[in-house]
Protein backbone atom coordinates (compact mmCIF):
# COMPACT_ATOMS: atom_id res chain seq x y z
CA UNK A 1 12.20 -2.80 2.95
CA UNK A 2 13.83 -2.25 -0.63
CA UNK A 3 13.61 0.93 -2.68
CA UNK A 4 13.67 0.41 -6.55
CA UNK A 5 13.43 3.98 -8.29
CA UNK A 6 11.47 6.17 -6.37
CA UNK A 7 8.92 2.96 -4.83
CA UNK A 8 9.27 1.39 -1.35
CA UNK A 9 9.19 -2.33 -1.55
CA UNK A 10 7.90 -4.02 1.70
CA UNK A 11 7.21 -7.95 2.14
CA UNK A 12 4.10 -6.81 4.35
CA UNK A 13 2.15 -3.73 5.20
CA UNK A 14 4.50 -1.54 7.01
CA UNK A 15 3.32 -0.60 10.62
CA UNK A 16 5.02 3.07 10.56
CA UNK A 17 5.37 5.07 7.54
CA UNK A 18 9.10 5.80 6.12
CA UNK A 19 8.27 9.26 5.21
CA UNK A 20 6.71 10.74 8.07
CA UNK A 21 6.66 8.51 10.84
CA UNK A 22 3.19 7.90 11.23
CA UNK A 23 1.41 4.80 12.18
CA UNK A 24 -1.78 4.69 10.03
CA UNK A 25 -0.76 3.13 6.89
CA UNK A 26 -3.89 1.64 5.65
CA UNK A 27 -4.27 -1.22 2.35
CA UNK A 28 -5.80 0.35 -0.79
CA UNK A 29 -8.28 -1.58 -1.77
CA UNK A 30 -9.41 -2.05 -5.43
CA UNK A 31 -12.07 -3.12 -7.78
CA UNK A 32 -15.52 -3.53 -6.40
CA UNK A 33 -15.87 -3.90 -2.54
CA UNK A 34 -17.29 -6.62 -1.13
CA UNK A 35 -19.46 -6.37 2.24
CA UNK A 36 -16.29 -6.29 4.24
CA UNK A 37 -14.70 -4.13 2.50
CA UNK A 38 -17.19 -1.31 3.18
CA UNK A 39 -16.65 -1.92 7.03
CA UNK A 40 -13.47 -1.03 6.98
CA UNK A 41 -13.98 1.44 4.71
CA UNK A 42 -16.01 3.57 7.01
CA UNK A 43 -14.13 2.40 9.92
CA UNK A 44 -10.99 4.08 8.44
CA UNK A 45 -8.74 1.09 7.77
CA UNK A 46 -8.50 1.10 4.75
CA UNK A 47 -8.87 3.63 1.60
CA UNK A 48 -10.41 3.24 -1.90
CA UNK A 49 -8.30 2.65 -5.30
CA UNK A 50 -9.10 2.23 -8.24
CA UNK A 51 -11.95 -0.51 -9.93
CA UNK A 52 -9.11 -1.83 -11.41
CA UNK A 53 -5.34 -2.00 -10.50
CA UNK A 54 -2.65 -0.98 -12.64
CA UNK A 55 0.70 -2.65 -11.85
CA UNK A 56 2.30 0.54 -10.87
CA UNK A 57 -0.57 1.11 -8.13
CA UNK A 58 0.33 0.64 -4.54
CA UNK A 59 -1.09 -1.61 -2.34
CA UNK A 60 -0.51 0.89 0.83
CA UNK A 61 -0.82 4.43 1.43
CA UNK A 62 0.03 6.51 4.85
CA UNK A 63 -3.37 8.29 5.40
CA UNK A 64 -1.10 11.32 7.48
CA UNK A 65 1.11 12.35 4.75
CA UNK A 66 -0.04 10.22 1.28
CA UNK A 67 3.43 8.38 0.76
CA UNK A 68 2.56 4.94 -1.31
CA UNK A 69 4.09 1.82 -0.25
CA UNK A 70 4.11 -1.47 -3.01
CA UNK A 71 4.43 -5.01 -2.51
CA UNK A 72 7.72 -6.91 -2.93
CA UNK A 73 7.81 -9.58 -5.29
CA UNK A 74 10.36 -12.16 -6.06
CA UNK A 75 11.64 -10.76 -8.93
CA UNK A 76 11.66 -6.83 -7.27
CA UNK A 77 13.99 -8.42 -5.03
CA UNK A 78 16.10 -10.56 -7.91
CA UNK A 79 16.21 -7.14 -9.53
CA UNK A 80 18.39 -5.75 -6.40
CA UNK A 81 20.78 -8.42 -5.60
């Protein structure tokens, strides 16, 4: 984990959330779902976003308290050594 600004960096979906503890953190999903995508939609894994993503959208929310998590990328991670 690596925090740039206010964002949590992650290399994968975290399994607890930072801010409150929970354990649902669930992937956003965007642009238009795909058969799959409704499954686990109405299963509650995962939560909508956006048809399209902006680059400051994140790619994990905690559904208990609605903290965003983001991806790491190489050059997030160039940006903090």
């Amino acid at each position: 984990m690596t925090e740039q600004g206010r964002k949590t960096h992650y290399m994968a979906r975290p399994r607890r959330c930072s801010a409150c503890g929970g354990g649902r953190v669930h992937d956003v999903l965007y642009g238009v779902p795909e058969m799959g995508d409704f499954a686990r939609l109405e299963r509650g894994e995962a939560v909508r976003g956006k048809d399209i993503m902006d680059v400051d959208d994140p790619n994990w929310v905690c559904v208990d308290c609605g903290a965003s998590f983001w991806r790491a990328h190489c050059s997030d991670l160039d940006e903090l050594s």
